[in-house]
C-alpha atoms as a PDB file:
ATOM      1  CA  UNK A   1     -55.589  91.305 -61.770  1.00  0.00           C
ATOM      2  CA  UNK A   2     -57.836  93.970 -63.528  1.00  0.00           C
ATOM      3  CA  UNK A   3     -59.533  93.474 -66.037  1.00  0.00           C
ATOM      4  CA  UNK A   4     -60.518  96.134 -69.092  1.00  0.00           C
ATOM      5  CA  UNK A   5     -64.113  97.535 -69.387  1.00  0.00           C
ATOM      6  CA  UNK A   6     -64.233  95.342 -72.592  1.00  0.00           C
ATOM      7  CA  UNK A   7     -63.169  92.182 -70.902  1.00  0.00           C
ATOM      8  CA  UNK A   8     -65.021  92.478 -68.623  1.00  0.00           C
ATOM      9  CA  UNK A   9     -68.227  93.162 -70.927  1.00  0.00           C
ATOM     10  CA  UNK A  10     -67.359  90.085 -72.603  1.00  0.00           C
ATOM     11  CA  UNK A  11     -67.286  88.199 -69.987  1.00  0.00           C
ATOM     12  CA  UNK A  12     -70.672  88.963 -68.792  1.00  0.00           C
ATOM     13  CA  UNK A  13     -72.186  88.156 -72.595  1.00  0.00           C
ATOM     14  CA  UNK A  14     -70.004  85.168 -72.295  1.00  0.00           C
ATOM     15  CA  UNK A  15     -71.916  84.076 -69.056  1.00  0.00           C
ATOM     16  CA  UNK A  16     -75.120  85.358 -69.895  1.00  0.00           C
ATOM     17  CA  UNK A  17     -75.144  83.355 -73.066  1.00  0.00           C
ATOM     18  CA  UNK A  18     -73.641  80.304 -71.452  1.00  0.00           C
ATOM     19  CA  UNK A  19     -77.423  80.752 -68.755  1.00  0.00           C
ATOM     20  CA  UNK A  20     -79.281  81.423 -71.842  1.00  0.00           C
ATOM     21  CA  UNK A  21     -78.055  78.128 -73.574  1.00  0.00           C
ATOM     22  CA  UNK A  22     -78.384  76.298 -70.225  1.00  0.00           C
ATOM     23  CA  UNK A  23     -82.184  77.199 -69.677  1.00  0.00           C
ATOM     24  CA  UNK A  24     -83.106  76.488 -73.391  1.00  0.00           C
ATOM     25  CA  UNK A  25     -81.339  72.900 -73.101  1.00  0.00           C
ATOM     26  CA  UNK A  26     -83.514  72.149 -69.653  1.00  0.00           C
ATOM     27  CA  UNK A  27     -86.075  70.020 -71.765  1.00  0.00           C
ATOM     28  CA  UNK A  28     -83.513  67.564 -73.332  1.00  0.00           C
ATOM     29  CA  UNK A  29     -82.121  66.653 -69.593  1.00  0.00           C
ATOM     30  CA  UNK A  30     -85.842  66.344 -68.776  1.00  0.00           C
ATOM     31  CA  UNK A  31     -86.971  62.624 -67.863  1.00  0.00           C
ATOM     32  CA  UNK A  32     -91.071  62.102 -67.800  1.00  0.00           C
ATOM     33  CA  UNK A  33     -92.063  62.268 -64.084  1.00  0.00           C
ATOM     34  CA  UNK A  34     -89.032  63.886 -62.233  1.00  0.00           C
ATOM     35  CA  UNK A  35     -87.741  67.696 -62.331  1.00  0.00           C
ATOM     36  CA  UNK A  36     -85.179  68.656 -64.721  1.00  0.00           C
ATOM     37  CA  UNK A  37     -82.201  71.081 -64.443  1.00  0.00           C
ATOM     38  CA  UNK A  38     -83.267  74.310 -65.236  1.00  0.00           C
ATOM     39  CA  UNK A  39     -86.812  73.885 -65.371  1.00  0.00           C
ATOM     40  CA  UNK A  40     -88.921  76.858 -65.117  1.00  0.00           C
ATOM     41  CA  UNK A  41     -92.114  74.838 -67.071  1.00  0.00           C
ATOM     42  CA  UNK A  42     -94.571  72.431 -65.485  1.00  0.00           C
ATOM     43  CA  UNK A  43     -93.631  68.939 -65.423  1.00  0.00           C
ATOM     44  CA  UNK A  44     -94.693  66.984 -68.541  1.00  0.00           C
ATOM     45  CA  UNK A  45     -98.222  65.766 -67.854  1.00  0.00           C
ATOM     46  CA  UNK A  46     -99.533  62.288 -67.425  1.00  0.00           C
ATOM     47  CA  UNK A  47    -103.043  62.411 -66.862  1.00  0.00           C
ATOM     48  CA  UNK A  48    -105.914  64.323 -68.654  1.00  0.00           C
ATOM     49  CA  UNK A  49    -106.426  66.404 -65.102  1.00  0.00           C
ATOM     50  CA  UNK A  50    -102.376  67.658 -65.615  1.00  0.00           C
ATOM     51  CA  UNK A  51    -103.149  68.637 -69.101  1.00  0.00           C
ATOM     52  CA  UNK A  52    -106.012  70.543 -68.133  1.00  0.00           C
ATOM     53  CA  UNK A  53    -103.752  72.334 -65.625  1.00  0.00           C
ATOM     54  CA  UNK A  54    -100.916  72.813 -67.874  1.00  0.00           C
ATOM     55  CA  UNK A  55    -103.120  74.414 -70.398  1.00  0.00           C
ATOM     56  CA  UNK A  56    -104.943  76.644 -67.735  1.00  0.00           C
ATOM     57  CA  UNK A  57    -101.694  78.047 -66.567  1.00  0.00           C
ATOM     58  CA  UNK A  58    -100.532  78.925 -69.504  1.00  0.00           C
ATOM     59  CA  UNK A  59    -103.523  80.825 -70.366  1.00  0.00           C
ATOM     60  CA  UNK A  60    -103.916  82.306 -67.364  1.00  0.00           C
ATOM     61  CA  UNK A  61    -100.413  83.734 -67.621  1.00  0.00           C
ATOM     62  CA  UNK A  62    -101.087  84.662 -71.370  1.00  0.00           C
ATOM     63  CA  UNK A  63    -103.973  86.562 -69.964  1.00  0.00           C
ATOM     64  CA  UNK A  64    -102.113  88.519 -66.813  1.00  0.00           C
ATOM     65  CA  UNK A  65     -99.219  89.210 -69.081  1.00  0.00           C
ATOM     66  CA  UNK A  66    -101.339  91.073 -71.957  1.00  0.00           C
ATOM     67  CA  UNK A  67    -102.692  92.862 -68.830  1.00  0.00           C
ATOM     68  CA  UNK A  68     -99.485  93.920 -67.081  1.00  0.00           C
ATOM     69  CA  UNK A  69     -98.632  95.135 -70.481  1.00  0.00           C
ATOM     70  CA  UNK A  70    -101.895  97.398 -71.226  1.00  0.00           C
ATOM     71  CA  UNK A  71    -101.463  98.620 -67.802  1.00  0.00           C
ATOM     72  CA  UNK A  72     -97.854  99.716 -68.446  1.00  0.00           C
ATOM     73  CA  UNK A  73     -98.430 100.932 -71.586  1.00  0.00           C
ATOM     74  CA  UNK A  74    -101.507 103.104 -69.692  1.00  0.00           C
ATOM     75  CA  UNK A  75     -98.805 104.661 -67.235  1.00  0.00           C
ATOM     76  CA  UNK A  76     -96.257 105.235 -70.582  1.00  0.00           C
ATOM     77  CA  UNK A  77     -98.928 107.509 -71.631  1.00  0.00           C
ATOM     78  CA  UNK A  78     -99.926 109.118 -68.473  1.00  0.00           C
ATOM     79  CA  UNK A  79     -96.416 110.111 -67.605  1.00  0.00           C
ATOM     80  CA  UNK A  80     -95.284 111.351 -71.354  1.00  0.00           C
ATOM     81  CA  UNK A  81     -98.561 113.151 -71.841  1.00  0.00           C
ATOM     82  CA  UNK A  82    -100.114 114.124 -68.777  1.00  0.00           C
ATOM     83  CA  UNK A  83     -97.282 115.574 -66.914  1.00  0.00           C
ATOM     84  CA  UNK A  84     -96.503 119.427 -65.759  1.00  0.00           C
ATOM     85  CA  UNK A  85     -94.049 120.397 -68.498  1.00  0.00           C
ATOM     86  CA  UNK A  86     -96.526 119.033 -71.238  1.00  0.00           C
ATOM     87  CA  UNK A  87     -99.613 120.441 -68.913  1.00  0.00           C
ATOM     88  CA  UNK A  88     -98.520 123.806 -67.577  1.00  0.00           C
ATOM     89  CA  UNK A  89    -102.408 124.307 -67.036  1.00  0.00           C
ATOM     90  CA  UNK A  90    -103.746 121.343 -65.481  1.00  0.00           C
ATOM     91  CA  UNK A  91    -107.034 119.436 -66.528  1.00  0.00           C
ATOM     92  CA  UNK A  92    -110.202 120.339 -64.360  1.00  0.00           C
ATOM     93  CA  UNK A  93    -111.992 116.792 -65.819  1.00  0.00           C
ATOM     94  CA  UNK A  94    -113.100 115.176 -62.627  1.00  0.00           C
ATOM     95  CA  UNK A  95    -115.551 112.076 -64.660  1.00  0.00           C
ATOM     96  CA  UNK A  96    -115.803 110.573 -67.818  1.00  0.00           C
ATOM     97  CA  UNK A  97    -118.742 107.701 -67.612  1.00  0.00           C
ATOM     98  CA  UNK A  98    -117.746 105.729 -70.849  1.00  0.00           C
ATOM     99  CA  UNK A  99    -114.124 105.282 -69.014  1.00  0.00           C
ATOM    100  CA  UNK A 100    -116.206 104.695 -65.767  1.00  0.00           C
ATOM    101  CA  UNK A 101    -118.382 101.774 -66.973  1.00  0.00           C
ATOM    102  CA  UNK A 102    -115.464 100.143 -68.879  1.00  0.00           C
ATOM    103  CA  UNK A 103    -112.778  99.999 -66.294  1.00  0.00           C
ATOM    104  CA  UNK A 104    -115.747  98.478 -64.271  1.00  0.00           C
ATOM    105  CA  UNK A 105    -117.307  96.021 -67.107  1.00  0.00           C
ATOM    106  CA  UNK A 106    -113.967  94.928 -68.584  1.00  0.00           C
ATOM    107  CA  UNK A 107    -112.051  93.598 -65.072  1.00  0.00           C
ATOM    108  CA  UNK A 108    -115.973  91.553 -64.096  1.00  0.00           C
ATOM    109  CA  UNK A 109    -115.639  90.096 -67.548  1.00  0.00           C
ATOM    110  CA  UNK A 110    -111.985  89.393 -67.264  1.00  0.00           C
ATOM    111  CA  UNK A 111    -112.660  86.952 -63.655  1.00  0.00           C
ATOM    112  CA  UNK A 112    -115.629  85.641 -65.110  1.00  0.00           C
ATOM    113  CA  UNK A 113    -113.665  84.262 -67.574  1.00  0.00           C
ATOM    114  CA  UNK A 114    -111.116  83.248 -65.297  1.00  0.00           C
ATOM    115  CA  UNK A 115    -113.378  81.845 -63.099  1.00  0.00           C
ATOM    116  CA  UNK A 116    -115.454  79.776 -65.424  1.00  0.00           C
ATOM    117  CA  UNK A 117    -112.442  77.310 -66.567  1.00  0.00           C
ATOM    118  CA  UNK A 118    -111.586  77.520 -62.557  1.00  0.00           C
ATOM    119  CA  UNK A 119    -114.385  75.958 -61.697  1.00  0.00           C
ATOM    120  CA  UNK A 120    -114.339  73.152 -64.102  1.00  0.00           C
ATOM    121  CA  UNK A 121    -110.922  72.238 -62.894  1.00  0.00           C
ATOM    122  CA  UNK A 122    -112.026  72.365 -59.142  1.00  0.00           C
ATOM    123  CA  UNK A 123    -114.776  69.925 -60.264  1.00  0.00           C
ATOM    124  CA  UNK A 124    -112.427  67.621 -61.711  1.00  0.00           C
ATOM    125  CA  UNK A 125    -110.378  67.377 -59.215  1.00  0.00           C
ATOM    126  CA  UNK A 126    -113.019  67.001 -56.448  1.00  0.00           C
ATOM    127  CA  UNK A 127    -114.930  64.832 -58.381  1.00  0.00           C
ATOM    128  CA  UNK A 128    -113.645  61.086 -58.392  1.00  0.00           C
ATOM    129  CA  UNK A 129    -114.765  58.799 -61.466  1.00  0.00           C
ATOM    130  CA  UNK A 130    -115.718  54.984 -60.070  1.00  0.00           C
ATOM    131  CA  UNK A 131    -112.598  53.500 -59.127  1.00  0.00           C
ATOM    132  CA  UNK A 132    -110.678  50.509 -60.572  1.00  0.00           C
ATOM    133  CA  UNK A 133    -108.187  50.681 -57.802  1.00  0.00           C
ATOM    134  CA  UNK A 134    -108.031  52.394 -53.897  1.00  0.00           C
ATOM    135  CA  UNK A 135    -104.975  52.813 -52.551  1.00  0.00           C
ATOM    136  CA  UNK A 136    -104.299  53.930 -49.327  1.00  0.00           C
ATOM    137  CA  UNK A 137    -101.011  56.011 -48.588  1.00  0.00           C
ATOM    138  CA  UNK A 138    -100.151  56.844 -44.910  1.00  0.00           C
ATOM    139  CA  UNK A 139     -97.900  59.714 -44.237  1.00  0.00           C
ATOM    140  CA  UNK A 140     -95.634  59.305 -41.489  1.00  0.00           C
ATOM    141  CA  UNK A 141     -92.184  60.713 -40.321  1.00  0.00           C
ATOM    142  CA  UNK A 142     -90.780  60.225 -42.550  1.00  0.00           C
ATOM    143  CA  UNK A 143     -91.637  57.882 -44.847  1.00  0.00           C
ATOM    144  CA  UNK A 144     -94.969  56.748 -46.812  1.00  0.00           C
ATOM    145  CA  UNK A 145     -96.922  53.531 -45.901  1.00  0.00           C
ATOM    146  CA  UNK A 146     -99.175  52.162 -49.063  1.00  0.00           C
ATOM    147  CA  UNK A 147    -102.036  49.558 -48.596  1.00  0.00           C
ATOM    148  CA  UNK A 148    -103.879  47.678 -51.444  1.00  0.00           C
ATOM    149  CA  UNK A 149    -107.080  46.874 -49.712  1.00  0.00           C
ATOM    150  CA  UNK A 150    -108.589  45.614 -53.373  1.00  0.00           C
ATOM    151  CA  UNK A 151    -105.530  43.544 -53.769  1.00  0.00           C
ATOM    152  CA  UNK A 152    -105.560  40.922 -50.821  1.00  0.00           C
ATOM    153  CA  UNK A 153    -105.361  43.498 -48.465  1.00  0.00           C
ATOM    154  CA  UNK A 154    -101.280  43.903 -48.054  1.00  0.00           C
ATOM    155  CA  UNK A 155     -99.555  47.147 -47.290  1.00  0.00           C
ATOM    156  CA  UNK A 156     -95.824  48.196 -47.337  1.00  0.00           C
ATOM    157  CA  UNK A 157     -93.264  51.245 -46.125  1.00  0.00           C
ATOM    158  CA  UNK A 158     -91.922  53.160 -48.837  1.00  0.00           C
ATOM    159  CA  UNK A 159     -88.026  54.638 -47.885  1.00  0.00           C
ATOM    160  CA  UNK A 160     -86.067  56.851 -49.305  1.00  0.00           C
ATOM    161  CA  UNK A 161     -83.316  54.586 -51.062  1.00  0.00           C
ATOM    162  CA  UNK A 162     -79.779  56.698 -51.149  1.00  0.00           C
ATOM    163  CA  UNK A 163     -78.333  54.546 -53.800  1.00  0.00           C
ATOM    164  CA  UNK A 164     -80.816  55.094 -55.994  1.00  0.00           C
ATOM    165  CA  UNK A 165     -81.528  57.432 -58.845  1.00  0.00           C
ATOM    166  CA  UNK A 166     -82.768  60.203 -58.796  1.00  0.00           C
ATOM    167  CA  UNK A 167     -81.256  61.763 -55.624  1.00  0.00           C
ATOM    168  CA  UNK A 168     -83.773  62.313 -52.752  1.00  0.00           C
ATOM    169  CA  UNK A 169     -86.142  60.334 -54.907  1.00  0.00           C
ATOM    170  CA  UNK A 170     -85.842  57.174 -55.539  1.00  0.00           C
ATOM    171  CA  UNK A 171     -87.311  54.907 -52.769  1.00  0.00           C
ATOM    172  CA  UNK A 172     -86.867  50.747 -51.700  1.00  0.00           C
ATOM    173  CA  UNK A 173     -90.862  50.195 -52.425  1.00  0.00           C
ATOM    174  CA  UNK A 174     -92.582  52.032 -54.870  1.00  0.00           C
ATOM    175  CA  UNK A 175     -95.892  52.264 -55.525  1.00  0.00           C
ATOM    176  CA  UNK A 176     -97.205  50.158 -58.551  1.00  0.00           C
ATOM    177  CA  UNK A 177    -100.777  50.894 -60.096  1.00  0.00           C
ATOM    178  CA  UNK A 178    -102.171  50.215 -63.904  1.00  0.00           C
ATOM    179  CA  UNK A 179    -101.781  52.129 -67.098  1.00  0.00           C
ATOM    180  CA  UNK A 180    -105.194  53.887 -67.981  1.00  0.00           C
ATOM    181  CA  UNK A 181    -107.366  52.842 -64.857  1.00  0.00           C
ATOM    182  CA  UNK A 182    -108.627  55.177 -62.490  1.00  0.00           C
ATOM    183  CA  UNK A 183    -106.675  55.269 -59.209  1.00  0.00           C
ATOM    184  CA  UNK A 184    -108.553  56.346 -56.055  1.00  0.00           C
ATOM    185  CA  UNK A 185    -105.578  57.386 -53.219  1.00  0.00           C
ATOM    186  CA  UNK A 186    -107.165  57.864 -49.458  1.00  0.00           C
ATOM    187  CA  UNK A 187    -104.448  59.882 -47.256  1.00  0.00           C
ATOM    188  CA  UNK A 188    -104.282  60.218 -43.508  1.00  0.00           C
ATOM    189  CA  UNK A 189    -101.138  61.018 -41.599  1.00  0.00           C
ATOM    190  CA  UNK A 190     -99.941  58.791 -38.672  1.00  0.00           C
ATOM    191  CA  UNK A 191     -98.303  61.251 -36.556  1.00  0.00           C
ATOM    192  CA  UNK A 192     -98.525  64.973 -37.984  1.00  0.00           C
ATOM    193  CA  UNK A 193     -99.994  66.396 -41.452  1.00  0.00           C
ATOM    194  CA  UNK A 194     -98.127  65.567 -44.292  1.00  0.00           C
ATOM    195  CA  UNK A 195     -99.331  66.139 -48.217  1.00  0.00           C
ATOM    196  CA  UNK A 196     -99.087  63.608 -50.859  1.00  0.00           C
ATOM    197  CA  UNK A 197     -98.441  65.442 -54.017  1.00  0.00           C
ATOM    198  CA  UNK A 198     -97.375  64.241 -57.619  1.00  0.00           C
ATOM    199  CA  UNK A 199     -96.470  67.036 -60.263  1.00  0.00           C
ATOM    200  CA  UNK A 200     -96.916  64.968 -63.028  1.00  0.00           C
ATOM    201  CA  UNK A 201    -100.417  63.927 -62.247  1.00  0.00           C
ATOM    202  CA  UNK A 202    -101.597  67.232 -61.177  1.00  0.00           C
ATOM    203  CA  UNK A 203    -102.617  65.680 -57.317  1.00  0.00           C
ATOM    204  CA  UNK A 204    -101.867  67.482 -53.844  1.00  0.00           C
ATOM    205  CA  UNK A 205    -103.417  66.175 -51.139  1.00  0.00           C
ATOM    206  CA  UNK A 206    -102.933  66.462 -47.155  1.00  0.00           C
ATOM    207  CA  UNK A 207    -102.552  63.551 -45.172  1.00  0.00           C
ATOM    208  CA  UNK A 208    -104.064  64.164 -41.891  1.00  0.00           C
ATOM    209  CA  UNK A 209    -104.114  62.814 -38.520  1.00  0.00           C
ATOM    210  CA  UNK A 210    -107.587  61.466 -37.762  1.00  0.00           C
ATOM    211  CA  UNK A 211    -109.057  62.115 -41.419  1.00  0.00           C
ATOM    212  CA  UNK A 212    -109.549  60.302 -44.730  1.00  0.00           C
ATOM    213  CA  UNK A 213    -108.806  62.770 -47.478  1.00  0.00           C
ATOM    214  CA  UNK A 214    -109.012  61.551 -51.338  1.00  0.00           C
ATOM    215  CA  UNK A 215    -108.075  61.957 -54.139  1.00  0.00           C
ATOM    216  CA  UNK A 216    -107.568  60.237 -57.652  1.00  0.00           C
ATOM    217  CA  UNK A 217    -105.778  60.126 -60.932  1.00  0.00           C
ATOM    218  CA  UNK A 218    -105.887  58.078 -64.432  1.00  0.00           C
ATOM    219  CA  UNK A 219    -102.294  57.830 -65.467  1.00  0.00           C
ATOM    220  CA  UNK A 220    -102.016  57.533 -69.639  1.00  0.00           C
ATOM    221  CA  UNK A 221     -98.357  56.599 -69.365  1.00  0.00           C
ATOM    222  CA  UNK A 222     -96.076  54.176 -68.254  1.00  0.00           C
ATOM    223  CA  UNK A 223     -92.735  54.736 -66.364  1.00  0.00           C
ATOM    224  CA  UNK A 224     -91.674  56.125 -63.126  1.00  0.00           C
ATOM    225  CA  UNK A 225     -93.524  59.401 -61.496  1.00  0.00           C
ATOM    226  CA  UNK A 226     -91.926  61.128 -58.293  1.00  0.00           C
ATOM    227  CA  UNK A 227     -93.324  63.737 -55.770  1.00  0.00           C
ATOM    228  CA  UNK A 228     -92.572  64.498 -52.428  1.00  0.00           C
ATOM    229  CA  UNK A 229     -94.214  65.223 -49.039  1.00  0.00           C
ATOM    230  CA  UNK A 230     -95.694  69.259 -49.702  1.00  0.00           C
ATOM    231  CA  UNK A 231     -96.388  70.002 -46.002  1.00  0.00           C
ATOM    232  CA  UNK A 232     -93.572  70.768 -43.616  1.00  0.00           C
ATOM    233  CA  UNK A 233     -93.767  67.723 -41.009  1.00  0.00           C
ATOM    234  CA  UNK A 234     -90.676  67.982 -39.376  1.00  0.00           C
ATOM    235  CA  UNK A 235     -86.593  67.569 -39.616  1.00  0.00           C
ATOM    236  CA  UNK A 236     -86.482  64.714 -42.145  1.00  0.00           C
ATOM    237  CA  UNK A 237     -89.450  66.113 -44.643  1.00  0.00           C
ATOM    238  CA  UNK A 238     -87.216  67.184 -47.493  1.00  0.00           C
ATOM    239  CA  UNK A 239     -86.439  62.983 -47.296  1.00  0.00           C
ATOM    240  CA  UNK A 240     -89.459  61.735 -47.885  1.00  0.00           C
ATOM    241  CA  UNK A 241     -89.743  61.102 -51.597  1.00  0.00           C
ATOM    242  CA  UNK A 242     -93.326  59.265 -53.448  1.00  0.00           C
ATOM    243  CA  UNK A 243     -92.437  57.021 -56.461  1.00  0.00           C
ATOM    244  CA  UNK A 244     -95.081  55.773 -58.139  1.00  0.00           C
ATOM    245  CA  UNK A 245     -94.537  53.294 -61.264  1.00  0.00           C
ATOM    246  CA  UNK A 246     -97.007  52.963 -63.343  1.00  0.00           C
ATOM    247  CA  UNK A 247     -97.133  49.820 -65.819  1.00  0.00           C
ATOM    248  CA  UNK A 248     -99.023  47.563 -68.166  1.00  0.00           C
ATOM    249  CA  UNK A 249    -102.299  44.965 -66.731  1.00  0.00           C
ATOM    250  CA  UNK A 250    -100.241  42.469 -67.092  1.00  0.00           C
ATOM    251  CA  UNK A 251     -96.907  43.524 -65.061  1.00  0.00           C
ATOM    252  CA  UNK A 252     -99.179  45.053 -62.532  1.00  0.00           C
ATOM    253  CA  UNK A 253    -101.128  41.835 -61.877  1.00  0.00           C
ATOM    254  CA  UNK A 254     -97.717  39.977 -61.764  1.00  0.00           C
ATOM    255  CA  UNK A 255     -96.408  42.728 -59.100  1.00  0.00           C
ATOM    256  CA  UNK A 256     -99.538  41.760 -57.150  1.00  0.00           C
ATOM    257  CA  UNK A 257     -99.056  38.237 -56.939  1.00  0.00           C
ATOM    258  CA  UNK A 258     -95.137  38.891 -56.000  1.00  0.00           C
ATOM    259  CA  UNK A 259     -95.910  41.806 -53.622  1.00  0.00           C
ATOM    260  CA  UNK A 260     -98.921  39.013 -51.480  1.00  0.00           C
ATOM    261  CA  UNK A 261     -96.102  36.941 -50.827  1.00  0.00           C
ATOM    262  CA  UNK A 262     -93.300  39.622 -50.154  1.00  0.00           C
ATOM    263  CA  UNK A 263     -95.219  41.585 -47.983  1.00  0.00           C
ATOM    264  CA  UNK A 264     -97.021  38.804 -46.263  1.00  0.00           C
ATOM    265  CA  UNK A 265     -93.956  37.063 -45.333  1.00  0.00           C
ATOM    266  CA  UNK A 266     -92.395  40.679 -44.445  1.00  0.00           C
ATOM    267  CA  UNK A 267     -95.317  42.796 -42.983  1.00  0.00           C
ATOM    268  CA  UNK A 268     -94.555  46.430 -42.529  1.00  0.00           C
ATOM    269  CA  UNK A 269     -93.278  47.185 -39.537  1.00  0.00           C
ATOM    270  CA  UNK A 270     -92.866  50.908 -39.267  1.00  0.00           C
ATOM    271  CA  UNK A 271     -90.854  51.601 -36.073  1.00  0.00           C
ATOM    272  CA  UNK A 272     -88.015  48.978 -37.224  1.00  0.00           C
ATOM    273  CA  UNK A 273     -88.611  50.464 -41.217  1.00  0.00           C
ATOM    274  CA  UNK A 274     -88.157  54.581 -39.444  1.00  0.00           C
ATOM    275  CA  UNK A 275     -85.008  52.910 -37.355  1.00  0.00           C
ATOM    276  CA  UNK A 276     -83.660  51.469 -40.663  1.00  0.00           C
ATOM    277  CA  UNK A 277     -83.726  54.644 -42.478  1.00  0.00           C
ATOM    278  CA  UNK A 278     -82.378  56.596 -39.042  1.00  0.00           C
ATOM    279  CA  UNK A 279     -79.501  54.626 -38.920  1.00  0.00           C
END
């Protein structure tokens, strides 16, 4: 069946609005800590080091933008004015030093100031506060293993769960830590490199084999946060979901007490915990 020139213009407005619509309702599917349909933002952040990413993205891509605009606008002119029709006789000008020191001075002063802020957010990332918890998260394939050696020394395998929400996140263990206290996570991979990375908290680490890599975060809300594995590790690494639920003093001194006795009773055992999840 054909259709019209003007049906078929409609159509296309009809779907382009319908995408439009779509991308502008992303936030209200959006749940804190997980992606959202249609999301083209950062995650919403939970700790001060996410908000100081968040806010030098977006000035960073305020600043390239205004830049790939004055550049455009620069070739506009060039081409309009400066070409053979409008110049029959062409310009002998070979220098101009005012043009010469500013298209030198401006771009230094431009990554100065994009490397100043830079710098700062290196340092707070590399730089970990005193710790009110350590928690050690082994990366193996293909599934996380967390220990709580200021807790009574217990560990536990974290799985992805497939009947739980979200899909390809949710996970049979999570990890548990306190509202507002600073979190120090070691990584070190079992088997190959892995990378333990949360979007919410602004954290991507590798986990190697044979080396103790840290990192930390201060979470300033409660709920559930999910990342994934970030380094390619092999034919199950899309499964290998981190949840990390983050809750009051209280309910995480009353997980501890549970989790002693859980995990005491039922020590991780990760070659019958990989079979499980194989099978």
């Amino acid at each position: 069946m054909k259709m019209s020139k003007s049906q078929m213009g409609q159509r296309l407005l009809g779907l382009a609005v319908a995408g439009i619509a779509l991308v502008g309702c992303g936030s209200a599917f959006a749940e804190l800590g997980q992606p959202a349909p249609w999301e083209f933002r950062l995650q919403e952040s939970a700790t001060e080091v996410m908000d100081y990413i968040t806010w030098f993205h977006n000035w960073l891509l305020g600043t390239i933008t205004v830049i790939t605009l004055f550049v455009l606008a620069l070739l506009i002119v060039v081409v309009v004015k400066f070409n053979a029709r409008a110049n029959p006789v062409p310009s002998r000008t070979t220098h101009n030093t005012l043009i010469e020191v500013a298209w030198t001075l401006i771009p230094v002063l431009i990554l100065v100031s994009i490397a100043v802020p830079s710098f700062r957010l290196l340092f707070l990332q590399l730089d970990i506060p005193k710790a009110d918890l350590t928690i050690k998260a082994t990366g193996k394939q293909w599934y996380w293993t967390y220990a709580y050696p200021d807790n009574g020394k217990f560990e536990f395998d974290s799985l992805l769960a497939q009947d739980k929400q979200p899909r390809l996140l949710g996970v049979d263990n999570e990890m548990v830590v306190p509202v507002n206290k600073v979190v120090r996570v070691q990584t070190t991979g079992a088997d190959v490199i892995h990378s333990f990375a949360v979007p919410a908290f602004g954290i991507k680490i590798d986990a190697v084999p044979g080396r103790l890599n840290e990192t930390w975060f201060k979470a300033t809300k409660t709920g559930m946060f999910y990342g994934q594995c970030s380094e390619l590790c092999g034919k199950d690494h899309a499964f290998m979901p981190i949840a990390v639920r983050v809750v009051s003093d209280q309910e995480f001194a009353a997980w501890v007490e549970t989790a002693k006795k859980k995990f005491a009773a039922n020590p991780a055992n990760s070659f019958a915990a990989a079979g499980a999840a194989a099978q």
